[in-house]
N, C-alpha and C. Protein backbone atom coordinates (compact mmCIF):
# COMPACT_ATOMS: atom_id res chain seq x y z
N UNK A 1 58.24 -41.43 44.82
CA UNK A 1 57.42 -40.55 45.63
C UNK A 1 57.77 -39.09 45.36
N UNK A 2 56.64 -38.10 45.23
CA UNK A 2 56.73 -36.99 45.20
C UNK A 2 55.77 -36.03 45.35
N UNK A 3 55.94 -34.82 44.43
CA UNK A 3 54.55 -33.74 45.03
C UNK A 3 53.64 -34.42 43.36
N UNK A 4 52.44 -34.12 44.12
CA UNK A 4 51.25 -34.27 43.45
C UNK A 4 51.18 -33.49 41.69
N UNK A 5 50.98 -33.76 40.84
CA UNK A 5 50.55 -32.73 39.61
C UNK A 5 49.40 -33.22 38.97
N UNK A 6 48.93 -31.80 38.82
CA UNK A 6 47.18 -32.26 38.73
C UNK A 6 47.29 -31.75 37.00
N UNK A 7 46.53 -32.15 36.22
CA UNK A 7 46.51 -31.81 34.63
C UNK A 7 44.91 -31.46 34.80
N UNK A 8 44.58 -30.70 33.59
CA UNK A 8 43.21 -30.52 33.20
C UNK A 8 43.40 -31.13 31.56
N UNK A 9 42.91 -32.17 31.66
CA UNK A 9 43.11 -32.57 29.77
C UNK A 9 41.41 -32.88 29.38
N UNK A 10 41.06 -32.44 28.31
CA UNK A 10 39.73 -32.50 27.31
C UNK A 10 39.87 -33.64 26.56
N UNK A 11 39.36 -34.55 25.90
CA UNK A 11 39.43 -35.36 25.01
C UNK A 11 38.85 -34.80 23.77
N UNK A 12 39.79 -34.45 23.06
CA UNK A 12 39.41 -33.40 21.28
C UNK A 12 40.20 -34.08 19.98
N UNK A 13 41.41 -35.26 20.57
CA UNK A 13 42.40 -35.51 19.41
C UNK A 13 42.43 -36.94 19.85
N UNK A 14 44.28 -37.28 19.29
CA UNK A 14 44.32 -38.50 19.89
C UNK A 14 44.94 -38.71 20.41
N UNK A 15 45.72 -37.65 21.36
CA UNK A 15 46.88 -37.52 22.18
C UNK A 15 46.16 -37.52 23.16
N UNK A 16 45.02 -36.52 23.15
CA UNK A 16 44.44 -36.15 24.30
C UNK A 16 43.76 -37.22 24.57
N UNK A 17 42.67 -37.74 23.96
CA UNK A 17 41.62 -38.82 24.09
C UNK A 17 42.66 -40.50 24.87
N UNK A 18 43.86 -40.48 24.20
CA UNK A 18 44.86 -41.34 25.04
C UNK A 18 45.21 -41.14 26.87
N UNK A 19 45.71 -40.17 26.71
CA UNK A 19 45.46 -39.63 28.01
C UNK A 19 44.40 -39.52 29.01
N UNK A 20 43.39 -39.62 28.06
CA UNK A 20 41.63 -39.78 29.10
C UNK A 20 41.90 -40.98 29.72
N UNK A 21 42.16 -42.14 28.65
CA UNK A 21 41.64 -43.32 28.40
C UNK A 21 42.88 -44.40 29.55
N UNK A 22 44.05 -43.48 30.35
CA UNK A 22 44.93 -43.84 31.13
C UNK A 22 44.31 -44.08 32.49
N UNK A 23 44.79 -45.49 32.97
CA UNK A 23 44.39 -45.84 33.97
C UNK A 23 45.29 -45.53 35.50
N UNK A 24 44.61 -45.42 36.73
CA UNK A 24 45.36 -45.04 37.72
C UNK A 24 46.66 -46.36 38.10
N UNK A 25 48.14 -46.02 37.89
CA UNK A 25 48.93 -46.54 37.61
C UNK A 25 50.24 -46.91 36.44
N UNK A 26 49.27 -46.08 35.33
CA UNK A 26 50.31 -46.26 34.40
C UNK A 26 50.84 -45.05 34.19
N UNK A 27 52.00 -45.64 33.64
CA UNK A 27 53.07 -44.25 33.46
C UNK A 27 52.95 -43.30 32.00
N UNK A 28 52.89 -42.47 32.50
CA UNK A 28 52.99 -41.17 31.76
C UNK A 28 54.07 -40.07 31.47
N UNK A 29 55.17 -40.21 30.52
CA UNK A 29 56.10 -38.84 30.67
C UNK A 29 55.49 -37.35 30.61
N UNK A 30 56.18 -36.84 31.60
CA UNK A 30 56.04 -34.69 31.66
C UNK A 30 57.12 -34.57 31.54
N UNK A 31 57.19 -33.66 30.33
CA UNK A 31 57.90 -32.40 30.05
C UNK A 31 58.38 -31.18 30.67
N UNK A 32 59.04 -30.52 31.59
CA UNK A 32 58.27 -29.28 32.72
C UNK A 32 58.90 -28.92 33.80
N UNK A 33 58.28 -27.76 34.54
CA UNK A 33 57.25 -26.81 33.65
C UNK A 33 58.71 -26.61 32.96
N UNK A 34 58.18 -25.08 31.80
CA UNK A 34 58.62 -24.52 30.64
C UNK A 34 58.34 -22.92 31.04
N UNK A 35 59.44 -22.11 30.80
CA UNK A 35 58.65 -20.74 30.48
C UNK A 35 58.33 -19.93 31.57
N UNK A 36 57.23 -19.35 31.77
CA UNK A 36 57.27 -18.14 33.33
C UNK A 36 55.64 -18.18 33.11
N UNK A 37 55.71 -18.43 34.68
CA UNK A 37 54.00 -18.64 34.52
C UNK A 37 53.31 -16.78 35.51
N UNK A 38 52.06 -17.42 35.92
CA UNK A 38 51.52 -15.80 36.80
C UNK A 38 52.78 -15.40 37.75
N UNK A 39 52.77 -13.86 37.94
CA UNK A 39 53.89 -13.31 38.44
C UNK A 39 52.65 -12.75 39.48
N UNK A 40 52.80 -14.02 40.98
CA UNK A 40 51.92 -13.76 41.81
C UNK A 40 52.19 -13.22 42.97
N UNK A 41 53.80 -12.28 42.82
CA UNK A 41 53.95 -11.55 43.98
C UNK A 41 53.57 -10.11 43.59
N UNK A 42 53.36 -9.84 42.60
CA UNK A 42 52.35 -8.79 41.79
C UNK A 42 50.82 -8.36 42.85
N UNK A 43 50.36 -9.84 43.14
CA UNK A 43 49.05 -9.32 43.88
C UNK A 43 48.92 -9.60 44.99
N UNK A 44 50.13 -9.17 45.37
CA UNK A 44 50.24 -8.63 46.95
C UNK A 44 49.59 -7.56 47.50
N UNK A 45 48.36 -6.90 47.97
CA UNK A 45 48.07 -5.63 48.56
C UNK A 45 47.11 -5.21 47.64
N UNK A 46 47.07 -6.01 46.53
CA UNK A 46 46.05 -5.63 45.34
C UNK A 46 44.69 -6.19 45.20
N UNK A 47 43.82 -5.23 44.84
CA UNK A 47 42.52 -5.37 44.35
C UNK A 47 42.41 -6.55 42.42
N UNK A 48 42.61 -7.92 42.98
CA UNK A 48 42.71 -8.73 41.97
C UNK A 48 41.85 -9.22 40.83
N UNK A 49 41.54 -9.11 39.84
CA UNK A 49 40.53 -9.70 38.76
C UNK A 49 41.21 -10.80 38.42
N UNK A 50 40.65 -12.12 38.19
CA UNK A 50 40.39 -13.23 37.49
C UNK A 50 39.73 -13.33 36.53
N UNK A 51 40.36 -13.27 35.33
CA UNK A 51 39.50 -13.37 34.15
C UNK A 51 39.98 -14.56 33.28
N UNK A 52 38.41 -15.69 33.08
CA UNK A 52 39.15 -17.00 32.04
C UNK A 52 38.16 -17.07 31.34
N UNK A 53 38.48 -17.11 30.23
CA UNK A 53 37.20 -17.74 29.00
C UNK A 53 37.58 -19.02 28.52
N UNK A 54 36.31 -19.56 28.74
CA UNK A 54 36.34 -21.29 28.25
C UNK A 54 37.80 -22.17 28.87
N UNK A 55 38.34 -22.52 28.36
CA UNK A 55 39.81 -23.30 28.57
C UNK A 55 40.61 -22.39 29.53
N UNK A 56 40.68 -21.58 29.22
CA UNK A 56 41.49 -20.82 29.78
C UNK A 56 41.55 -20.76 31.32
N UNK A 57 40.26 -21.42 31.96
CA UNK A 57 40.62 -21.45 33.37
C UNK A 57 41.51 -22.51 34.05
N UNK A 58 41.50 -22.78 33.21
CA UNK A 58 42.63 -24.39 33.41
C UNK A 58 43.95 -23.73 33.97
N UNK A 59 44.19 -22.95 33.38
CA UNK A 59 45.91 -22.49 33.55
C UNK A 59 45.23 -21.41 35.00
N UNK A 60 44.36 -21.28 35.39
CA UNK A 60 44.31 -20.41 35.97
C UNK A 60 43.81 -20.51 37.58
N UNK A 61 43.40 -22.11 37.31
CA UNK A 61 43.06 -22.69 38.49
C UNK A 61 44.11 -22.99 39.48
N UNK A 62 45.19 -23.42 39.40
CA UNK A 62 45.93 -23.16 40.81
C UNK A 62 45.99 -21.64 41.27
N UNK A 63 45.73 -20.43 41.10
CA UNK A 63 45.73 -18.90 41.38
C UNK A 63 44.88 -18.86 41.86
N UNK A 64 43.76 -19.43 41.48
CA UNK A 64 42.10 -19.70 41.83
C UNK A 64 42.08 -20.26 43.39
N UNK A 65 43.13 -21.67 43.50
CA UNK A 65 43.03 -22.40 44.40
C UNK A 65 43.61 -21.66 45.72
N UNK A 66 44.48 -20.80 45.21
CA UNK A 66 45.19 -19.96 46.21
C UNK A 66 44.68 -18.85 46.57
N UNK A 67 44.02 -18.28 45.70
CA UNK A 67 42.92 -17.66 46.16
C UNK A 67 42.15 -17.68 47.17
N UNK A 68 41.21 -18.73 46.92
CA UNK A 68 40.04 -19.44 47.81
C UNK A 68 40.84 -19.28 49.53
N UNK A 69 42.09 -20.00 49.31
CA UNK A 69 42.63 -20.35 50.65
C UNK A 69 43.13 -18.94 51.16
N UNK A 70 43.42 -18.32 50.44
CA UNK A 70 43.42 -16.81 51.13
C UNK A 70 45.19 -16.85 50.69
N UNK A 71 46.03 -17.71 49.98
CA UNK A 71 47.65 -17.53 50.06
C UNK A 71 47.88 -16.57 49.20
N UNK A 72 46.93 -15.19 48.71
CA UNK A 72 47.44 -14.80 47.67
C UNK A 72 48.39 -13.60 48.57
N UNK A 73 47.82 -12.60 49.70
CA UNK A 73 47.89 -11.55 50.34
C UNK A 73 47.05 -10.45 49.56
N UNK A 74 46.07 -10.89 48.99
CA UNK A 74 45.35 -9.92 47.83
C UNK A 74 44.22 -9.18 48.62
N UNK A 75 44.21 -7.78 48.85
CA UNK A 75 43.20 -6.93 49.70
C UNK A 75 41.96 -7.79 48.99
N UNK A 76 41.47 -7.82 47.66
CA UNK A 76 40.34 -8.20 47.35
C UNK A 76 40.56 -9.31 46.37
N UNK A 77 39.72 -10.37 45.89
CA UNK A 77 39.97 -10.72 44.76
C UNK A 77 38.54 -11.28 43.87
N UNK A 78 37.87 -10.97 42.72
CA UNK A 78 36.99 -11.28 41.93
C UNK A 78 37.19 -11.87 40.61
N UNK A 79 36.63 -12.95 40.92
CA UNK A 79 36.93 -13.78 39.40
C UNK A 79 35.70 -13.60 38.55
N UNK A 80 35.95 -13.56 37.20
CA UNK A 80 34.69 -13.58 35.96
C UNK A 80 35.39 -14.50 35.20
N UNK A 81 34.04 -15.36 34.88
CA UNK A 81 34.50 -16.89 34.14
C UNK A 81 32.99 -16.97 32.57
N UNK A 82 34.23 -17.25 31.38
CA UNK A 82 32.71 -17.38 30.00
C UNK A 82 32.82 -18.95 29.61
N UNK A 83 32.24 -18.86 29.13
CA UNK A 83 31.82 -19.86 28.63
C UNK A 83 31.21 -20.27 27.40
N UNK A 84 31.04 -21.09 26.40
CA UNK A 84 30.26 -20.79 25.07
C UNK A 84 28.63 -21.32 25.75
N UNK A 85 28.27 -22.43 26.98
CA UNK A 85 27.06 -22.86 27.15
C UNK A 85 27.09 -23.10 28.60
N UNK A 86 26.58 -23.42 28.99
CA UNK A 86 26.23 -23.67 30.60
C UNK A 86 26.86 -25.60 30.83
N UNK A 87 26.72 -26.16 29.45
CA UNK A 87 27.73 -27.66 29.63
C UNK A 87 29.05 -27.61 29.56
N UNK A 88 29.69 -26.14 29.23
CA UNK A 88 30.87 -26.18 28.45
C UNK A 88 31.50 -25.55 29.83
N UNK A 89 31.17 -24.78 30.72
CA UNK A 89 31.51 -24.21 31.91
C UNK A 89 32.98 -25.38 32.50
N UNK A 90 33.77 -25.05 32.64
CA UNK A 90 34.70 -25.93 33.49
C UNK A 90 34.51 -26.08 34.70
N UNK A 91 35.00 -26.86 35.52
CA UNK A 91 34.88 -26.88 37.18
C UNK A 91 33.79 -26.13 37.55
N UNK A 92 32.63 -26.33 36.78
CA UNK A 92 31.56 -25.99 37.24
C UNK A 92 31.06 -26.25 38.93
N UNK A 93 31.53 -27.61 39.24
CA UNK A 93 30.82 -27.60 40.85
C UNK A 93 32.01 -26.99 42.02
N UNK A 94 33.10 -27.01 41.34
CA UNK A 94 34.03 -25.98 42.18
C UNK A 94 33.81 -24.72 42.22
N UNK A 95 33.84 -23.90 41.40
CA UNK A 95 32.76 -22.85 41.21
C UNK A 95 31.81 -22.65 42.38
N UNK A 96 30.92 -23.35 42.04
CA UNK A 96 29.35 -23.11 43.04
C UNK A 96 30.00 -23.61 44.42
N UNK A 97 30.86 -24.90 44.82
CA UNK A 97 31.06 -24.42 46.26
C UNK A 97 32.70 -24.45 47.23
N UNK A 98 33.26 -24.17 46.25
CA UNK A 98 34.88 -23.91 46.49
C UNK A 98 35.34 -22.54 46.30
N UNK A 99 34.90 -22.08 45.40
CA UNK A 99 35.08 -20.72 45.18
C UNK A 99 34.07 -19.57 45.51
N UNK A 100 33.09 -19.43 46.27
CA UNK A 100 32.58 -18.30 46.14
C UNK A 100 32.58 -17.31 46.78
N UNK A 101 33.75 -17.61 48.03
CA UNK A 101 34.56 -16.52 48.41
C UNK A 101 34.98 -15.19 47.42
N UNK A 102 35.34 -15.88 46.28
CA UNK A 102 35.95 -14.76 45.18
C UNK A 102 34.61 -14.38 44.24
N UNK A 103 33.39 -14.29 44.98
CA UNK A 103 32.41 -13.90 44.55
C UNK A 103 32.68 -14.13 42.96
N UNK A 104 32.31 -15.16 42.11
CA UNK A 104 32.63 -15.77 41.06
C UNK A 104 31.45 -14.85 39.95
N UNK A 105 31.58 -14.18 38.92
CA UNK A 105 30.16 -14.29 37.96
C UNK A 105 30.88 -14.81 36.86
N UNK A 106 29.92 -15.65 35.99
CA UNK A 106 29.66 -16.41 35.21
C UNK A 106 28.16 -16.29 33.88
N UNK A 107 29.11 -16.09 32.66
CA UNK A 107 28.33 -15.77 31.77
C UNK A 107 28.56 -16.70 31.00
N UNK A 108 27.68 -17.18 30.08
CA UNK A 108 27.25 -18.04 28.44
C UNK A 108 26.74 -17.29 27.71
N UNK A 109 27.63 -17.51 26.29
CA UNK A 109 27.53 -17.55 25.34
C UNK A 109 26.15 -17.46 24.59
N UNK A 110 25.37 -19.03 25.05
CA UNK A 110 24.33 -19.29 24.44
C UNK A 110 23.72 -20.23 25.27
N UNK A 111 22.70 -19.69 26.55
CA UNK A 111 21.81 -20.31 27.56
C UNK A 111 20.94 -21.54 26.44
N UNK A 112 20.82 -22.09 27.41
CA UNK A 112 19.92 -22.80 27.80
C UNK A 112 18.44 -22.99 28.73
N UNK A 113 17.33 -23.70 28.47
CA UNK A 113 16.18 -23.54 29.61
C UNK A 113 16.81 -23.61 30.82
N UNK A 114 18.08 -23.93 31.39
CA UNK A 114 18.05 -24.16 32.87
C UNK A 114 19.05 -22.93 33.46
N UNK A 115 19.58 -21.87 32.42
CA UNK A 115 20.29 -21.46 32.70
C UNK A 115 19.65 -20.04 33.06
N UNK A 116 19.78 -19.11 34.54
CA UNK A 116 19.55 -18.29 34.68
C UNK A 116 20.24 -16.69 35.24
N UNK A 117 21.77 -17.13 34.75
CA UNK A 117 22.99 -16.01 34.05
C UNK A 117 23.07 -15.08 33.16
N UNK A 118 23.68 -14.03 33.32
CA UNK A 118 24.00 -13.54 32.01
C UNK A 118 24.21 -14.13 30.94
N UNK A 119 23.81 -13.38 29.91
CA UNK A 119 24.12 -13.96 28.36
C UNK A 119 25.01 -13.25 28.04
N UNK A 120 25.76 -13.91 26.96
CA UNK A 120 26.45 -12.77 26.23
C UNK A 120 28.02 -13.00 26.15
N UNK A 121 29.03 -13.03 25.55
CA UNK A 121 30.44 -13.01 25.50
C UNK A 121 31.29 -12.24 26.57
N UNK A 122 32.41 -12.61 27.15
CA UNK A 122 32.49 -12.15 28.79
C UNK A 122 33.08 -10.75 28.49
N UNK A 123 33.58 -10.60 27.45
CA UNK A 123 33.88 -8.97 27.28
C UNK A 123 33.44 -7.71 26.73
N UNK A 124 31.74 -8.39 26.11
CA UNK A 124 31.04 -7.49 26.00
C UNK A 124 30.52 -7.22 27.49
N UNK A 125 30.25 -5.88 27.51
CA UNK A 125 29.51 -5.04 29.09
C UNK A 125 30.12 -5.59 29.87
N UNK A 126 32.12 -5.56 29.97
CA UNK A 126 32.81 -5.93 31.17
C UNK A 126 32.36 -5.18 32.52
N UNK A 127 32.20 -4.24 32.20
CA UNK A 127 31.98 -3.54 33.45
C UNK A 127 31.42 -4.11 34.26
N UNK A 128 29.83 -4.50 34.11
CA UNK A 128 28.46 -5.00 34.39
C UNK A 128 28.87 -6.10 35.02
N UNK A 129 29.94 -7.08 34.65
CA UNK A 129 30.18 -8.17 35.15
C UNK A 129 30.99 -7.65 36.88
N UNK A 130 31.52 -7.20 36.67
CA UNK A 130 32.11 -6.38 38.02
C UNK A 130 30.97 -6.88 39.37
N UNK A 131 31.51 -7.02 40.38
CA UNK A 131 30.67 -6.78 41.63
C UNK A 131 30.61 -5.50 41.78
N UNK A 132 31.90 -4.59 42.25
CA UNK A 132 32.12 -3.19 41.99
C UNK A 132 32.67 -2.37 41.29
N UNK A 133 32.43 -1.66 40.78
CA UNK A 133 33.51 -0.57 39.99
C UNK A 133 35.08 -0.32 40.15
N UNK A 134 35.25 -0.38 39.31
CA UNK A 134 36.81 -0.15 39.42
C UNK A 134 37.22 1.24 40.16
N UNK A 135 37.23 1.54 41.57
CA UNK A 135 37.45 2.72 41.58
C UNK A 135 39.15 3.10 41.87
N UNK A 136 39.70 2.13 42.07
CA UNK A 136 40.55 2.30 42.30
C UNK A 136 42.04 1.42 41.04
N UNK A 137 41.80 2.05 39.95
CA UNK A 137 42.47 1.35 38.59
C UNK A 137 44.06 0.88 38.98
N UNK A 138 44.61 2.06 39.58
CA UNK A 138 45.84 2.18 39.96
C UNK A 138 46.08 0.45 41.00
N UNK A 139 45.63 -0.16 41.78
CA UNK A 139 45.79 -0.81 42.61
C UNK A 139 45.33 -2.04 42.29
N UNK A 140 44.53 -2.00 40.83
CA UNK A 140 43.99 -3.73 40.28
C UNK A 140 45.23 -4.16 39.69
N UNK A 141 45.14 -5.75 39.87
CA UNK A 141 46.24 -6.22 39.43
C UNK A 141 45.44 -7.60 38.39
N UNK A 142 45.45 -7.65 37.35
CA UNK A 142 44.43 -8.30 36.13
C UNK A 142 45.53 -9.66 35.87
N UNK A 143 44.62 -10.77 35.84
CA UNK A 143 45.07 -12.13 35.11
C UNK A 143 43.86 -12.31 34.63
N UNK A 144 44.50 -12.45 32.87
CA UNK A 144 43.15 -12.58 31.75
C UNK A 144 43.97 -14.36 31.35
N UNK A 145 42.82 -14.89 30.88
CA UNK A 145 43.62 -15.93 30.18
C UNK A 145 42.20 -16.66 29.60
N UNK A 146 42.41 -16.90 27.83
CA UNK A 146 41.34 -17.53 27.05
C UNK A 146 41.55 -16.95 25.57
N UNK A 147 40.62 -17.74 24.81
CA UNK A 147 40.56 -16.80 23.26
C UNK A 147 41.11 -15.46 23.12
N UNK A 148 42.63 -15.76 22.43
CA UNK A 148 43.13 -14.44 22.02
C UNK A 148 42.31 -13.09 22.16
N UNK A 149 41.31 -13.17 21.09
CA UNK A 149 40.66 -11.83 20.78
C UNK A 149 40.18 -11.53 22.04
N UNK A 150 39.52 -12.42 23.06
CA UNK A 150 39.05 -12.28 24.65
C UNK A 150 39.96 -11.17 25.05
N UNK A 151 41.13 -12.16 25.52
CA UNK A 151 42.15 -11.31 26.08
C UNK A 151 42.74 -9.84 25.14
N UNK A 152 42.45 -9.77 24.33
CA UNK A 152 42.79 -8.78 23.58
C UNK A 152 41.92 -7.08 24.01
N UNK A 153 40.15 -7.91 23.76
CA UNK A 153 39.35 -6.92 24.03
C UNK A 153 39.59 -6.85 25.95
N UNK A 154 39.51 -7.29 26.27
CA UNK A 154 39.46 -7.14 27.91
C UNK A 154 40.48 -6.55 28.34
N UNK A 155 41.89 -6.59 27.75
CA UNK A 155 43.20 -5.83 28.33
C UNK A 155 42.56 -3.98 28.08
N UNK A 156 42.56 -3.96 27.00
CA UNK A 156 42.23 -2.64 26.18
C UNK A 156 41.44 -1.82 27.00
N UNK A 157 40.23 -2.96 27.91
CA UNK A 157 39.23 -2.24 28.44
C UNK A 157 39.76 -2.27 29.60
N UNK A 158 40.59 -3.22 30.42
CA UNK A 158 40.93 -2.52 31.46
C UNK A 158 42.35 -1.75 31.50
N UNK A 159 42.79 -1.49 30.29
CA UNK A 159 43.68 -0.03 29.65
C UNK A 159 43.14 0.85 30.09
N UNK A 160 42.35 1.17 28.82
CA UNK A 160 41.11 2.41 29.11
C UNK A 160 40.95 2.56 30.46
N UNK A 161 40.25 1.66 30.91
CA UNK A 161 39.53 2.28 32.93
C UNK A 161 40.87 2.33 33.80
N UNK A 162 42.26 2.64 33.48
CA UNK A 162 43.16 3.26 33.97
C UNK A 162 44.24 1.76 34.79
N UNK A 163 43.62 0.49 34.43
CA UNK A 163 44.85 -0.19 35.31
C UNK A 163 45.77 -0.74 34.36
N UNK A 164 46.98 -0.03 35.12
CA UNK A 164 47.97 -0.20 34.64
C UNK A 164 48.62 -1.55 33.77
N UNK A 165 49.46 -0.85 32.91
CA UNK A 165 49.57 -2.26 31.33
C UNK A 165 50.28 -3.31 31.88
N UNK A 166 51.00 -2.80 32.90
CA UNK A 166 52.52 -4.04 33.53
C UNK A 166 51.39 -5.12 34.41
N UNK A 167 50.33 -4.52 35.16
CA UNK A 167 49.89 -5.08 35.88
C UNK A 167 48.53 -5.93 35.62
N UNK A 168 48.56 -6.08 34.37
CA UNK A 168 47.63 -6.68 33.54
C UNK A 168 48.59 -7.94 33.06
N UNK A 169 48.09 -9.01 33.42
CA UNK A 169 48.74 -10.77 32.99
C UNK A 169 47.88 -11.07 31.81
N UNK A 170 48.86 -11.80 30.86
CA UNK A 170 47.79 -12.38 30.05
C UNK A 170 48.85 -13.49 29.81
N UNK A 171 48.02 -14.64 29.10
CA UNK A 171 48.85 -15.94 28.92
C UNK A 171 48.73 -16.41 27.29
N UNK A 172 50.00 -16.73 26.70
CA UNK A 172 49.45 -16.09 25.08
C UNK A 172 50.15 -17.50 24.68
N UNK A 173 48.79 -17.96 23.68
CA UNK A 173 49.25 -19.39 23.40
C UNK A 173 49.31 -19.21 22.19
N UNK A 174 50.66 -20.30 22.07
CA UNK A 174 51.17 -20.31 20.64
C UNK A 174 52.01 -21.93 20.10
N UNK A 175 52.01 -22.40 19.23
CA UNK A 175 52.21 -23.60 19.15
C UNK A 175 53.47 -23.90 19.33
N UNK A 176 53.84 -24.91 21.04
CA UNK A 176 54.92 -24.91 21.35
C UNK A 176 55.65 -26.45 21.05
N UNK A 177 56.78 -26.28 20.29
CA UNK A 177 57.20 -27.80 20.10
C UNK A 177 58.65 -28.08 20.99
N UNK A 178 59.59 -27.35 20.52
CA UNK A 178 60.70 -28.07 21.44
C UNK A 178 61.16 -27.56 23.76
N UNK A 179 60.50 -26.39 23.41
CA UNK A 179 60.06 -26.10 24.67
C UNK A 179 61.15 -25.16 25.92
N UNK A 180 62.46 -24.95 24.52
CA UNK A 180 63.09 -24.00 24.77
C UNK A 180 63.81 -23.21 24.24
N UNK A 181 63.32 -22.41 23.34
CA UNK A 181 63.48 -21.21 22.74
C UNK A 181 64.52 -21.90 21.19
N UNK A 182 64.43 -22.92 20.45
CA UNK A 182 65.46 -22.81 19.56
C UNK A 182 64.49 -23.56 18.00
N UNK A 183 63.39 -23.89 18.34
CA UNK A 183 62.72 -23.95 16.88
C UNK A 183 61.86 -22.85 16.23
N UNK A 184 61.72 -22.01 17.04
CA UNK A 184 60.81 -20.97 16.40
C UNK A 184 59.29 -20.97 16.13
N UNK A 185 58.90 -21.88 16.16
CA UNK A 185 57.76 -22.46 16.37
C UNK A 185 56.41 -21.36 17.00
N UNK A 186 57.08 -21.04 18.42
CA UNK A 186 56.09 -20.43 19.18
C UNK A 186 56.42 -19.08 18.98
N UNK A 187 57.08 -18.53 18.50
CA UNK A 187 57.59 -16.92 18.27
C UNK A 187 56.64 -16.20 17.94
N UNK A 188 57.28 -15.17 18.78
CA UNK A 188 56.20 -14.08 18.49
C UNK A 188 56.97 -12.62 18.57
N UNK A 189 57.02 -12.15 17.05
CA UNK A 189 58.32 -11.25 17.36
C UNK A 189 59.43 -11.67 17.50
N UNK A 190 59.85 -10.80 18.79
CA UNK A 190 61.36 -11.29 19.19
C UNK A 190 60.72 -12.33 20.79
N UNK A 191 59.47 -12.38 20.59
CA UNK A 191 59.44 -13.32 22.29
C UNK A 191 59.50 -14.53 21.69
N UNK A 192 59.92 -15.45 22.17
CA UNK A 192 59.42 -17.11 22.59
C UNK A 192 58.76 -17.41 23.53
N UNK A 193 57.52 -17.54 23.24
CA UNK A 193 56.23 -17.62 24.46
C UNK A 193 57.05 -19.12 25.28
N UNK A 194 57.48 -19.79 24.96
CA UNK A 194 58.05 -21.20 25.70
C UNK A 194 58.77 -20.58 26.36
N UNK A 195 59.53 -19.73 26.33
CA UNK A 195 60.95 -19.16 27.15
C UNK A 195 60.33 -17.65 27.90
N UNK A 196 59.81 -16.90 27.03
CA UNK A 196 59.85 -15.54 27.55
C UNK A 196 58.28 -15.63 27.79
N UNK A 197 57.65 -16.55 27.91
CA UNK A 197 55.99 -16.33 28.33
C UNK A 197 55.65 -18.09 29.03
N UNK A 198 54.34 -18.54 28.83
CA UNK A 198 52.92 -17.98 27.97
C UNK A 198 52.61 -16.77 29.04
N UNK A 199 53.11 -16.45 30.08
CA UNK A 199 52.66 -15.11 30.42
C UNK A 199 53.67 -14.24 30.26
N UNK A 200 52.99 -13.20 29.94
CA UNK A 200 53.34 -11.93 29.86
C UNK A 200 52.63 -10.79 30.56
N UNK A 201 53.14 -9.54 30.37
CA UNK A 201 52.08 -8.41 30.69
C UNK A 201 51.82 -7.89 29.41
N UNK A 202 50.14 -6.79 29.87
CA UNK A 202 49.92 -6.26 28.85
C UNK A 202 50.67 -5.63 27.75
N UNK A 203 51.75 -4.76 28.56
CA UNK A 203 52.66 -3.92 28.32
C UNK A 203 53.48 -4.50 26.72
N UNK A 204 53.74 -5.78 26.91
CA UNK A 204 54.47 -6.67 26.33
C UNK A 204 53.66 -6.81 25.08
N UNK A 205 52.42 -7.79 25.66
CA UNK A 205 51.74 -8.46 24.89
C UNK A 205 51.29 -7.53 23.67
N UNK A 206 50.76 -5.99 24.01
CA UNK A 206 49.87 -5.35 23.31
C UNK A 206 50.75 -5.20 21.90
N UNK A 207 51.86 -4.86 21.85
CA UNK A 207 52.40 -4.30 21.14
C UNK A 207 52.83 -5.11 19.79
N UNK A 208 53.01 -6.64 20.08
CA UNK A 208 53.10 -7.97 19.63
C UNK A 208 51.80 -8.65 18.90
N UNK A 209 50.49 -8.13 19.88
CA UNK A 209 49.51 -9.16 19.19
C UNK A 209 48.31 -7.69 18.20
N UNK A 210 49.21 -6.76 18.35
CA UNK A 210 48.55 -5.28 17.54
C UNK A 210 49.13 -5.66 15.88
N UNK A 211 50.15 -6.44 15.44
CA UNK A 211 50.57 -6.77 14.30
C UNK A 211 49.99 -7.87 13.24
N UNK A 212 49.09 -7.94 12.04
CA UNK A 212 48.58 -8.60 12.28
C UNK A 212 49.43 -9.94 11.52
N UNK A 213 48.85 -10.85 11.19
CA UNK A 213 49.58 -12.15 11.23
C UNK A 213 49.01 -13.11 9.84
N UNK A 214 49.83 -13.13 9.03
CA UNK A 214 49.46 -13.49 7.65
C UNK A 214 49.19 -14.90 7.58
């Protein structure tokens, strides 16, 4: 007996597709956790962004969940979620009626007839996605998490509009094998995303993923 752990797994391989294919009862080894996840006494008093593209909301859904319930202490909080299609959307019906407290917008890639959202990649015309303007840069506190280059362009832009680099999260995936800092595997620089991440701050991250990678 113990506490609950919830997974988000895709079926894409044959690790994963195994794991679909597990019935309620059989045993499964975890690894865990590993590493330093959101640093969520950060958005205490803060005007919060949620930002996930595609997969990326996975890691981002318990913040989400705490959200909703109000445990963050966050003056405000707004999530923006991409997607490549309107099938590919994750927790799509949580979304529409678990979350829309955090006034949720939601863009694709590439609509469909039923889809009547923005188009477009979530970090082109970030702004636009906004409910309101950033007027207050100093006091947002940013968790990005999805496609590198995502998080790459979206930190930059909320660089630029003045919120601060420390207070910008991003979660930086890198191929992790032994799961504590001694194969090298996940390195990046001098970090070990297994040990010294997958989150980081901008501050960190920018300077690391500005190098490019042969």
């Amino acid at each position: 007996p113990g506490r609950q752990v919830d997974h988000t797994v895709r079926a894409v391989g044959a690790a994963s597709a195994a794991l679909c294919e597990r019935a309620p009862g059989d045993l499964v080894g975890v690894r865990g956790p590993f590493g330093k996840g959101w640093e969520l006494d950060a958005l205490s008093g803060a005007d919060v962004l949620i930002i996930a593209g595609g997969l990326g909301l996975a890691p981002l859904r318990p913040v989400i969940e705490a959200a909703a319930a109000g445990r963050l202490g966050a003056r405000s909080v707004q999530l923006l979620v991409g997607a490549r299609s309107p099938d590919a959307i994750p927790y799509a019906d949580q979304i529409d009626e678990r979350w829309q407290t955090l006034r949720p917008r939601v863009t694709v890639d590439r609509a469909d007839s039923s889809w009547t959202g923005p188009v477009g990649p979530l970090h082109v015309g970030l702004a636009e996605r906004f409910e309101n303007p950033i007027e207050r840069p100093d006091e947002v506190a940013a968790l990005v998490c999805g496609p590198e280059i995502m998080m790459q362009v979206l930190s930059r832009q909320l660089d630029i509009a003045g919120v601060t680099r420390s207070r910008i999260q991003v979660s930086l995936e890198r191929n992790m094998q032994c799961g504590f800092g001694q194969c090298g595997h996940c390195q990046l620089g001098a970090l070990f995303t297994c040990v010294d991440g997958p989150v980081v701050d901008w501050a960190i991250a920018a300077p690391l993923l500005a190098v490019r990678e042969r």
